[in-house]
N, C-alpha and C. Protein backbone atom coordinates (compact mmCIF):
# COMPACT_ATOMS: atom_id res chain seq x y z
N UNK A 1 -20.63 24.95 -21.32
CA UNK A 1 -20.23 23.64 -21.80
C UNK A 1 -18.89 23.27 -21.16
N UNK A 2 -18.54 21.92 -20.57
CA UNK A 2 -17.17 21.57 -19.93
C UNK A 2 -16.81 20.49 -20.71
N UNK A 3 -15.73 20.52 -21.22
CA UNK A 3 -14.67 20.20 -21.73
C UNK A 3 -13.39 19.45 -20.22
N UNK A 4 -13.15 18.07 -20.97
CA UNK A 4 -12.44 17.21 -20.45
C UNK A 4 -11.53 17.12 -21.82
N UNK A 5 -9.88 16.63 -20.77
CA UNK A 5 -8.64 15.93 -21.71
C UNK A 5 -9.71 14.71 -22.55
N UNK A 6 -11.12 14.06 -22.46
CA UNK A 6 -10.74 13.33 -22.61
C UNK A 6 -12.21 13.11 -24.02
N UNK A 7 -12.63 14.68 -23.69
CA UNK A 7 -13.44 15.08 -24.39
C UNK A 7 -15.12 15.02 -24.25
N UNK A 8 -15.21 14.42 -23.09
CA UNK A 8 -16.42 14.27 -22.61
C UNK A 8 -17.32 15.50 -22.21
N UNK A 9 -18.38 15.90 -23.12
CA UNK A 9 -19.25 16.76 -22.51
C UNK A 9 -20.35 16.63 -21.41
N UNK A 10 -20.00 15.43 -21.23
CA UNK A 10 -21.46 15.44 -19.53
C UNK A 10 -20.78 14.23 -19.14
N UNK A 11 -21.15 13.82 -17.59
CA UNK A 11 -20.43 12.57 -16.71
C UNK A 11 -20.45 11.16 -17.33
N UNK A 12 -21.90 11.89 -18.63
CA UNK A 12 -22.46 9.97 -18.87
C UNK A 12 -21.49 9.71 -19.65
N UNK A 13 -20.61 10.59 -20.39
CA UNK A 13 -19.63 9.91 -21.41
C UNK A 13 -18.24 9.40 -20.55
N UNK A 14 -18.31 9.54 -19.32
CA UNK A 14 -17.33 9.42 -18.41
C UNK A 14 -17.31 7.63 -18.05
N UNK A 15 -16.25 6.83 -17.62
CA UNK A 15 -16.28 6.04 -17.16
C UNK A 15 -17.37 5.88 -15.80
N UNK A 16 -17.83 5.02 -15.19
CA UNK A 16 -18.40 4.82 -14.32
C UNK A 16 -18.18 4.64 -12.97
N UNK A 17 -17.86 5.38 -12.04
CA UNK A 17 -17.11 5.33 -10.75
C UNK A 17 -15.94 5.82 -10.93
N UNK A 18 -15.31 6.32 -11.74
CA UNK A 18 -14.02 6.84 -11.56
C UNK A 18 -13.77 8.14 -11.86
N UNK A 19 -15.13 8.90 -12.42
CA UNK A 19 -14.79 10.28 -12.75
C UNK A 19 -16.33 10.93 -12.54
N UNK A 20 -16.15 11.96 -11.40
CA UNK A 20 -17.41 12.85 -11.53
C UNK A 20 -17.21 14.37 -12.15
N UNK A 21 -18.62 14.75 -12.26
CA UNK A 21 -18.32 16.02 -12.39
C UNK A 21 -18.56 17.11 -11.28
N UNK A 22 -17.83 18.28 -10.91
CA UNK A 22 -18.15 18.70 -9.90
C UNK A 22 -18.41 20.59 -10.31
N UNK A 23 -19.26 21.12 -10.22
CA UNK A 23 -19.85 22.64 -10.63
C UNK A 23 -18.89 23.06 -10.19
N UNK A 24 -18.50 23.03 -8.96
CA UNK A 24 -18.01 23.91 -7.65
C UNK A 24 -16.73 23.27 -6.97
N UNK A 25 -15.77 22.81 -8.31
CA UNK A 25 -14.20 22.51 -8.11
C UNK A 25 -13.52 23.43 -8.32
N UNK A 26 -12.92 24.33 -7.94
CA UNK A 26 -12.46 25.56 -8.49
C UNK A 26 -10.98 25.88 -7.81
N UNK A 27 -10.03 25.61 -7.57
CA UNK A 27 -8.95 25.56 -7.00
C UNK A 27 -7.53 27.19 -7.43
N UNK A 28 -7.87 28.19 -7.14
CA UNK A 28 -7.06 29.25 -7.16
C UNK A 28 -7.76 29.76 -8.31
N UNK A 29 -8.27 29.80 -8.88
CA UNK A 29 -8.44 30.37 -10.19
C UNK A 29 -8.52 29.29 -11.46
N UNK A 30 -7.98 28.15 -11.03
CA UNK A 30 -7.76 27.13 -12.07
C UNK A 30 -9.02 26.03 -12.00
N UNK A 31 -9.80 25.88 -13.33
CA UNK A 31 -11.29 25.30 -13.38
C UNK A 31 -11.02 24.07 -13.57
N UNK A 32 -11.09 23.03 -13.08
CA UNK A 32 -11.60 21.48 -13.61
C UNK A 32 -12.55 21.40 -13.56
N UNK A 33 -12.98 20.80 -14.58
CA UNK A 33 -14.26 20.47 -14.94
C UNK A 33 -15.01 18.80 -14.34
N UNK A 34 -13.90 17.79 -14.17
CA UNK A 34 -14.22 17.03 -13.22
C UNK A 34 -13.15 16.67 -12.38
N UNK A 35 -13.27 15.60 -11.57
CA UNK A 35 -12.82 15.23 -10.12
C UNK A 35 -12.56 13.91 -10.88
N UNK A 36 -11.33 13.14 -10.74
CA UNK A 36 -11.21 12.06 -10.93
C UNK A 36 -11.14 10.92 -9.59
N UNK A 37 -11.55 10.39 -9.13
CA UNK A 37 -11.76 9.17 -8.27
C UNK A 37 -11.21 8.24 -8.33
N UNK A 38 -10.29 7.55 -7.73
CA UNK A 38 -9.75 6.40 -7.30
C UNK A 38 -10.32 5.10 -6.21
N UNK A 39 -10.78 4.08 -6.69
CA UNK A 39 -11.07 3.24 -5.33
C UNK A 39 -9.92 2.47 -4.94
N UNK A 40 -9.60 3.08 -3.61
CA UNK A 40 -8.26 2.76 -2.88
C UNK A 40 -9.12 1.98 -1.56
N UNK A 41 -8.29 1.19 -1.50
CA UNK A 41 -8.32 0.78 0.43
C UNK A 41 -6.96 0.04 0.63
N UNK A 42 -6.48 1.00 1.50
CA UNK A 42 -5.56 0.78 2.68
C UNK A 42 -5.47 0.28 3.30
N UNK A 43 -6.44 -0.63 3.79
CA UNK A 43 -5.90 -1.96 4.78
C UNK A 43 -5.99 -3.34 4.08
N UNK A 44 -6.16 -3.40 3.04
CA UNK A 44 -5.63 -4.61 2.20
C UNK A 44 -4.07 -4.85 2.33
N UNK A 45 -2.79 -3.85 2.49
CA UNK A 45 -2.20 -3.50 2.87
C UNK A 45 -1.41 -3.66 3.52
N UNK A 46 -2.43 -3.32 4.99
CA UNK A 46 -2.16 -3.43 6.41
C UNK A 46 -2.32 -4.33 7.75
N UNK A 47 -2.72 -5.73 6.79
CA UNK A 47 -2.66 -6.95 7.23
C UNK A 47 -2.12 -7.04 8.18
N UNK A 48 -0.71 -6.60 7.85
CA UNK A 48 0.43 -7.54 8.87
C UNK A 48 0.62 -6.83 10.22
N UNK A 49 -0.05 -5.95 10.38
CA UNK A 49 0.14 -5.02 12.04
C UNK A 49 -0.57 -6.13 12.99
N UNK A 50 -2.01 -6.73 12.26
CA UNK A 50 -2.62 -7.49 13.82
C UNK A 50 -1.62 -8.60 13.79
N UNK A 51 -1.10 -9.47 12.76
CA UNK A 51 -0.33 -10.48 12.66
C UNK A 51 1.00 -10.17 13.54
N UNK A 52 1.95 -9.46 13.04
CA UNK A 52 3.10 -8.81 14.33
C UNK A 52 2.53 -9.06 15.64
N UNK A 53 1.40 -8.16 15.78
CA UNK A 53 0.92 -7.87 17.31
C UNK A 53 0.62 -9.63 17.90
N UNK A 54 -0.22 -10.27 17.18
CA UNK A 54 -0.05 -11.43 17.42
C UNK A 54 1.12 -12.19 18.10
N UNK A 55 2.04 -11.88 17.23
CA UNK A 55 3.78 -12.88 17.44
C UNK A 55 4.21 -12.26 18.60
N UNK A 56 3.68 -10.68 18.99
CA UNK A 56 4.51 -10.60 19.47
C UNK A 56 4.16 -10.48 21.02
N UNK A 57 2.62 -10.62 21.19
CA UNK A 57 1.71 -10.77 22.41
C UNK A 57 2.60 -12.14 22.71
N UNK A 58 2.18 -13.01 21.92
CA UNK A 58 2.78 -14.37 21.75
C UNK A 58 4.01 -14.94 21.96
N UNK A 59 5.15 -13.98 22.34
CA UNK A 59 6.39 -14.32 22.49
C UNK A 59 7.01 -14.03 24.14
N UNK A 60 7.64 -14.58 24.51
CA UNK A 60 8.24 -14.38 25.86
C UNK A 60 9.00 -12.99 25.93
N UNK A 61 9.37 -12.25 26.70
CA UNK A 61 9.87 -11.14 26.70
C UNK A 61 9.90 -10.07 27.32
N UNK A 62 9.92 -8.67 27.78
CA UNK A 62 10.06 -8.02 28.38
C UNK A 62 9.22 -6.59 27.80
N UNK A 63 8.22 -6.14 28.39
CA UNK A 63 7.36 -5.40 28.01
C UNK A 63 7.80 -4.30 27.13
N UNK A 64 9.23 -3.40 27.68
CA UNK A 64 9.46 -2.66 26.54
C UNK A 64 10.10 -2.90 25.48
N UNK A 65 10.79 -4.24 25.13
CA UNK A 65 10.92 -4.91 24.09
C UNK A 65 9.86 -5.05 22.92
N UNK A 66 8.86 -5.67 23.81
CA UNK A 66 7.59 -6.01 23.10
C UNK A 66 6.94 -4.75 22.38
N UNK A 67 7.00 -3.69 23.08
CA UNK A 67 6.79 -1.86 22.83
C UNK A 67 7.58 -1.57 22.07
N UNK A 68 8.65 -1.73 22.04
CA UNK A 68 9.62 -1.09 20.51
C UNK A 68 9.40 -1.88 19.11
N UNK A 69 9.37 -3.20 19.47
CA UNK A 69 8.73 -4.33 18.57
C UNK A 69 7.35 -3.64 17.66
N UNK A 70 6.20 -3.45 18.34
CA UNK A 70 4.95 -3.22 18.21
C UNK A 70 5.29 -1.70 17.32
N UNK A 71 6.27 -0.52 17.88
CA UNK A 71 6.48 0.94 17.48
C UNK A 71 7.41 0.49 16.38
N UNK A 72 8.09 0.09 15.61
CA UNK A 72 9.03 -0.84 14.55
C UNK A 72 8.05 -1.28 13.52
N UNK A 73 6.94 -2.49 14.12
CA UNK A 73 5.88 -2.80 13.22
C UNK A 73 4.71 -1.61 12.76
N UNK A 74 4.41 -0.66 13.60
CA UNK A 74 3.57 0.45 12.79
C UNK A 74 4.39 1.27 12.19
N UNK A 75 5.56 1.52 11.84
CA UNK A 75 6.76 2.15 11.27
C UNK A 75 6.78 1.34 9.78
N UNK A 76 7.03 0.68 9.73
CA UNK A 76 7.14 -0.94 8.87
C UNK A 76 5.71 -1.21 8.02
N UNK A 77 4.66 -0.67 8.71
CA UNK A 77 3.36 -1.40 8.78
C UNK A 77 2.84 -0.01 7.37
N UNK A 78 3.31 1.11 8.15
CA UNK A 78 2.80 2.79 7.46
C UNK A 78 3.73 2.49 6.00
N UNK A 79 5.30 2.23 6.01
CA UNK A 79 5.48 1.75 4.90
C UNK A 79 5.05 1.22 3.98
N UNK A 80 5.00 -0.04 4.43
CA UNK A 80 4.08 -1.02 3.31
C UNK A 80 2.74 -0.41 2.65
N UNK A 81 1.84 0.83 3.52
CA UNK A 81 1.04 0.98 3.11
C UNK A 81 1.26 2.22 2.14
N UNK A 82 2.01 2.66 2.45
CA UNK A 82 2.38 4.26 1.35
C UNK A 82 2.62 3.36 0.36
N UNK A 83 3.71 2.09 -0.09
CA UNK A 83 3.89 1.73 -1.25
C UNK A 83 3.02 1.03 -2.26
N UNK A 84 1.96 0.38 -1.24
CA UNK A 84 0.90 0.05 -1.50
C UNK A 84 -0.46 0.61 -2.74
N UNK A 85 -0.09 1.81 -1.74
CA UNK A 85 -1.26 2.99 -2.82
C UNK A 85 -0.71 3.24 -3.31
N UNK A 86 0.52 3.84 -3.74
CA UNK A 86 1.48 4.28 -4.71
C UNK A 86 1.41 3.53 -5.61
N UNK A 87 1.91 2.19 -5.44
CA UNK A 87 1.78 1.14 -6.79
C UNK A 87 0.47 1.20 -7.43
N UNK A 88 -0.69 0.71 -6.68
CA UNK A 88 -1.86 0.52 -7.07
C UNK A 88 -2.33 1.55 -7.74
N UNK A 89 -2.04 2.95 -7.23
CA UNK A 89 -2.63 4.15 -8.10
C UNK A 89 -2.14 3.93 -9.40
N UNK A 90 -0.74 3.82 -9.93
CA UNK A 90 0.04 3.70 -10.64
C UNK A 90 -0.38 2.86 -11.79
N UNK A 91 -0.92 1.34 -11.05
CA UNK A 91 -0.98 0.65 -11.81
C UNK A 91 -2.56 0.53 -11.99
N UNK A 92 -3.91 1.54 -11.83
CA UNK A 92 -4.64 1.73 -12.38
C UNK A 92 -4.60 2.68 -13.01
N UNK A 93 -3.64 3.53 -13.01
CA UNK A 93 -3.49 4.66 -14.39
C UNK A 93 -2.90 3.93 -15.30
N UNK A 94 -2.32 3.04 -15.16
CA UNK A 94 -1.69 3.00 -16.48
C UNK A 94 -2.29 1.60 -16.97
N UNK A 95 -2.24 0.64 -16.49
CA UNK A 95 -2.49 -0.67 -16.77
C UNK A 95 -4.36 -0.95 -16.59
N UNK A 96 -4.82 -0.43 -16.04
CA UNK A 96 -6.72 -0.81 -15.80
C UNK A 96 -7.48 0.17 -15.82
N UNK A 97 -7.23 0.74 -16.06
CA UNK A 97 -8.51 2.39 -16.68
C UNK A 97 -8.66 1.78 -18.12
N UNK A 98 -9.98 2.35 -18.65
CA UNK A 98 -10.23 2.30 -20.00
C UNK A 98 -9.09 2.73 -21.09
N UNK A 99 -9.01 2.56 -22.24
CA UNK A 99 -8.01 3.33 -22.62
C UNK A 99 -7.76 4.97 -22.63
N UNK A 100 -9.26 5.27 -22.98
CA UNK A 100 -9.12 6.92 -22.91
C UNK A 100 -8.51 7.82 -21.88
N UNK A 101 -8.35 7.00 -20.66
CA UNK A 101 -7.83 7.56 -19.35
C UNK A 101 -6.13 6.71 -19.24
N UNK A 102 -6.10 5.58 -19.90
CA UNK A 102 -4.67 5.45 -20.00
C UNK A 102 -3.74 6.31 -20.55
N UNK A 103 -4.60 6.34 -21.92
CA UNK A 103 -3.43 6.76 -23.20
C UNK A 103 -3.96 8.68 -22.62
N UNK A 104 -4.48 8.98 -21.77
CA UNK A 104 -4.47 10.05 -21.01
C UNK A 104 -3.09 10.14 -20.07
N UNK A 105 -2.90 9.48 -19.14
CA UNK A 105 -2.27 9.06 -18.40
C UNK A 105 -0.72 9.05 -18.74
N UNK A 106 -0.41 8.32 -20.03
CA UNK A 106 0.51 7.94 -20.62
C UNK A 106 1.41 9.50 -21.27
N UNK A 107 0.00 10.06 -22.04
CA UNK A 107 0.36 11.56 -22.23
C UNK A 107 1.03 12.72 -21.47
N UNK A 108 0.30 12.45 -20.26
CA UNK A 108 0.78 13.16 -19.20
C UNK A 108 2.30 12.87 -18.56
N UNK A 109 2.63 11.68 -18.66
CA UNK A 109 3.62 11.16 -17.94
C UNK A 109 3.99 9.90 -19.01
N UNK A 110 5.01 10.74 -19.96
CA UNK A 110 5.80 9.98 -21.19
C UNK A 110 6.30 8.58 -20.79
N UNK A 111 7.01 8.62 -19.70
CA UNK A 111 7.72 7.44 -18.97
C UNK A 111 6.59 5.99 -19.23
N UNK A 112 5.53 6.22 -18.88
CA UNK A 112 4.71 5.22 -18.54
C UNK A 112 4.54 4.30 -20.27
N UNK A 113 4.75 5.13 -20.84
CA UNK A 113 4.72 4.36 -21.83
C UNK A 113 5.85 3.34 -22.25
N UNK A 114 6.87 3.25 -21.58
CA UNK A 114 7.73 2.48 -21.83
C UNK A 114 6.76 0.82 -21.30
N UNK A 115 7.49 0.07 -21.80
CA UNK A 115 7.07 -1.68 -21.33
C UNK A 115 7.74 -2.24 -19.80
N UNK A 116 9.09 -1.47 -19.95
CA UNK A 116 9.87 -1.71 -18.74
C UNK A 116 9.12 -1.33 -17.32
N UNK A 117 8.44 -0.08 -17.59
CA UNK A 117 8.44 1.17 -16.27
C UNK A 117 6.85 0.49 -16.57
N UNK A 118 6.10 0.05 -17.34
CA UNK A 118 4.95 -0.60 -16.93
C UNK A 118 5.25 -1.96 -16.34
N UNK A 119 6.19 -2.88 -16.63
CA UNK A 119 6.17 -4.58 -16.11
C UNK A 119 6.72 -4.30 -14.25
N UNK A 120 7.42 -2.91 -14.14
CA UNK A 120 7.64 -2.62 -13.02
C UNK A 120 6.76 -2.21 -11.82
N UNK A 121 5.88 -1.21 -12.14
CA UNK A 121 4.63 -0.90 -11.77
C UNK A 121 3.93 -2.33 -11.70
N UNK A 122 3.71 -3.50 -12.38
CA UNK A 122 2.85 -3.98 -12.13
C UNK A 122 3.33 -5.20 -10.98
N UNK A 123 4.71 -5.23 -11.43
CA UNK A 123 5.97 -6.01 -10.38
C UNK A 123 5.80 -5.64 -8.92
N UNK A 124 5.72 -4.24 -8.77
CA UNK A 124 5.75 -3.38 -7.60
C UNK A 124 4.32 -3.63 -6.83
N UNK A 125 3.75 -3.30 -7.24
CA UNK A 125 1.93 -3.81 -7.19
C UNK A 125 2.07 -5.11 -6.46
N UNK A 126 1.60 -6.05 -7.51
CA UNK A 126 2.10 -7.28 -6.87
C UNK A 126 2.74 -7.74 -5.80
N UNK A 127 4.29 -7.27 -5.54
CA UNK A 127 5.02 -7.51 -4.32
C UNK A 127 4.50 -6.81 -3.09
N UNK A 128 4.22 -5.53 -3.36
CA UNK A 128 3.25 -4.47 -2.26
C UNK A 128 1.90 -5.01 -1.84
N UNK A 129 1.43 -5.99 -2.63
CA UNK A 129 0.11 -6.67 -2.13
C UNK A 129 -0.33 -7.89 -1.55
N UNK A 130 1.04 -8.51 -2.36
CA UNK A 130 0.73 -10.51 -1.68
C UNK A 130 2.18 -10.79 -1.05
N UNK A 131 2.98 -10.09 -1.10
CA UNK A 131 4.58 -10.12 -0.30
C UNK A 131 4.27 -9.15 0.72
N UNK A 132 5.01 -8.08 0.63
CA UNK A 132 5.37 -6.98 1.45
C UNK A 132 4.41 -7.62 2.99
N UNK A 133 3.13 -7.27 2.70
CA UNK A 133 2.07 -7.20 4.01
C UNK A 133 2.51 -8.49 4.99
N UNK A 134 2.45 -9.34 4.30
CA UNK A 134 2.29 -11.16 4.97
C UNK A 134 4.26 -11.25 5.65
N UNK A 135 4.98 -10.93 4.81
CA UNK A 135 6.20 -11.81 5.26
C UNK A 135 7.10 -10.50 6.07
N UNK A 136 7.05 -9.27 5.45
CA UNK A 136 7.95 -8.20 6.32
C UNK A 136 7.49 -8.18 8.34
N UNK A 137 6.61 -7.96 8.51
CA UNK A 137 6.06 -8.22 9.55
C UNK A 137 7.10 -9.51 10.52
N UNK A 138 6.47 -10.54 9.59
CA UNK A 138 6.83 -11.61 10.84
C UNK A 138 8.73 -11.53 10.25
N UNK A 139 9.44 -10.83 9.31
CA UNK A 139 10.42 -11.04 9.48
C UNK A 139 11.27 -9.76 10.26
N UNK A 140 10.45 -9.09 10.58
CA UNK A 140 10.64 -8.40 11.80
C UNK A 140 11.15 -8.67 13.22
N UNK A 141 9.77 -9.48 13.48
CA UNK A 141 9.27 -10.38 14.40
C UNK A 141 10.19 -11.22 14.70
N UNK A 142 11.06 -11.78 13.82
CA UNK A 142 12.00 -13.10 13.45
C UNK A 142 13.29 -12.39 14.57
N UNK A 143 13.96 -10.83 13.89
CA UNK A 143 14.83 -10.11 13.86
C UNK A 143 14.82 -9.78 15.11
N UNK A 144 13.94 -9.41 15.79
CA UNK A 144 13.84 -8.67 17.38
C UNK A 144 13.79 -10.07 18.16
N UNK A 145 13.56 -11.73 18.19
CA UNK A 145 13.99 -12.03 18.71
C UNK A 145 14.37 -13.54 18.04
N UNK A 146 15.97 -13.20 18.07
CA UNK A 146 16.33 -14.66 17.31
C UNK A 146 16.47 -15.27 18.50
N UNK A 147 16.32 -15.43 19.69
CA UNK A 147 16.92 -16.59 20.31
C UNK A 147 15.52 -17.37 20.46
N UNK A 148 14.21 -16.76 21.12
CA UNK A 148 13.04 -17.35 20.84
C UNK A 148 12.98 -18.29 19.90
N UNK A 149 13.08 -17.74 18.55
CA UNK A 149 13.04 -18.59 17.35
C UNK A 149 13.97 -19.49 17.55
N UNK A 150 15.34 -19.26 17.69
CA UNK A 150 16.16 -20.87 17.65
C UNK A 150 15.34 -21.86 18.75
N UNK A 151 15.32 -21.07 19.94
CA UNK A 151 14.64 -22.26 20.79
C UNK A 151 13.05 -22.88 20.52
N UNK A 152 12.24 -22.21 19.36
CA UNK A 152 11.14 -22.94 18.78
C UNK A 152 11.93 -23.96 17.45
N UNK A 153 12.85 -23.64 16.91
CA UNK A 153 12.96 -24.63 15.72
C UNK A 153 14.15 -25.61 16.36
N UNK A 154 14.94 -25.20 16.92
CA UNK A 154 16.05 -26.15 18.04
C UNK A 154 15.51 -26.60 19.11
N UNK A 155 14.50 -26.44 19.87
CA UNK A 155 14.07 -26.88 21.13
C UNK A 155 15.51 -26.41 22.36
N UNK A 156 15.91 -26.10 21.89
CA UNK A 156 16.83 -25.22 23.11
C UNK A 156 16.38 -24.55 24.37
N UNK A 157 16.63 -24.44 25.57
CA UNK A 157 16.75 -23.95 26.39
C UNK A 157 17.16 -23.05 26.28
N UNK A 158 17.84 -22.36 25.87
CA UNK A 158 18.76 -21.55 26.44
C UNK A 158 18.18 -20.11 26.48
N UNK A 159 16.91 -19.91 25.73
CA UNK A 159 16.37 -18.86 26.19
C UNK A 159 15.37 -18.97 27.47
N UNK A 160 15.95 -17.97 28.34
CA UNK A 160 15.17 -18.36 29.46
C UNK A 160 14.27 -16.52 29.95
N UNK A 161 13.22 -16.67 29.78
CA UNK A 161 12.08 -15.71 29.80
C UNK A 161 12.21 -15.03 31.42
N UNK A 162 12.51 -13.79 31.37
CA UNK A 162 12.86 -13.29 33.01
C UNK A 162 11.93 -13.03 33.35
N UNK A 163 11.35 -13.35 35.04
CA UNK A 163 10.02 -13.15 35.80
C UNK A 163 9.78 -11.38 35.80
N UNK A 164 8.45 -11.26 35.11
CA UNK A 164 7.81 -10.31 35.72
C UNK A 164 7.67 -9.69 37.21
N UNK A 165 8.50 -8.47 37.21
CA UNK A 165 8.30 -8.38 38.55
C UNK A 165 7.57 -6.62 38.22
């Protein structure tokens, strides 16, 4: 008979997609009885790498410029995405699992029960999903070349693009 925190004796009492059971989980000596599952995707995320690459195909400049630019944005890009899953894991343990796997959750990790360290998590989430991806990127992009940009919003000359040789 297997025994779960959450008291479930077979998978069917388990939520649906988020927890299997596995015979043959057995990790040092130490038995779980199931595997808990997360549906994650990572390039929800990771938007903003083709967008960069875009601006920056797109911009006048000098090839290894454009190369440190591009090595900056997958630097930038891997960020956004570690914080990404981090939040999101976070904020389906605590905030969108059933309760039995929250107030699981919550048990395990006292903190979460505060209101603060949850409105944060869900703060964090949020900014990691519809901010971070879309605007860090092109303010990158902005940063590696301000004179481009003045001469698109000033019409200036004064950046002048050196011939490929």
């Amino acid at each position: 008979m297997l025994h779960t925190y959450l008291g479930a004796h077979s998978s069917a009492e388990l939520p649906q997609g988020f927890a299997r059971f596995s015979a043959n989980f057995f990790v040092t000596g130490q038995h779980y009885p199931f595997l808990l599952t997360l549906p994650l995707d990572s390039l929800k995320y990771a938007y903003g790498l083709p967008v960069l690459s875009a601006l920056v195909l797109a911009s006048p400049g000098q090839a290894s410029t454009k190369l440190m630019t591009l090595f900056l944005g997958w630097g930038l890009v891997s960020l956004i995405v570690v914080w990404g899953l981090y939040f999101n894991t976070a904020n389906l343990l605590v905030l969108d699992f059933k309760p039995a796997l929250t107030n699981q959750a919550k048990t395990l990790w006292p903190l979460f029960n505060e209101e603060l360290v949850q409105a944060f998590i869900a703060l964090a989430y949020r900014i990691g999903f519809l901010i971070f991806p879309a605007v860090l990127p092109i303010l990158l992009w902005a940063q590696r070349n301000p004179l481009f940009l003045e001469q698109l919003i000033h019409g200036s000359l004064r950046y002048e693009s050196k011939p490929q040789t």
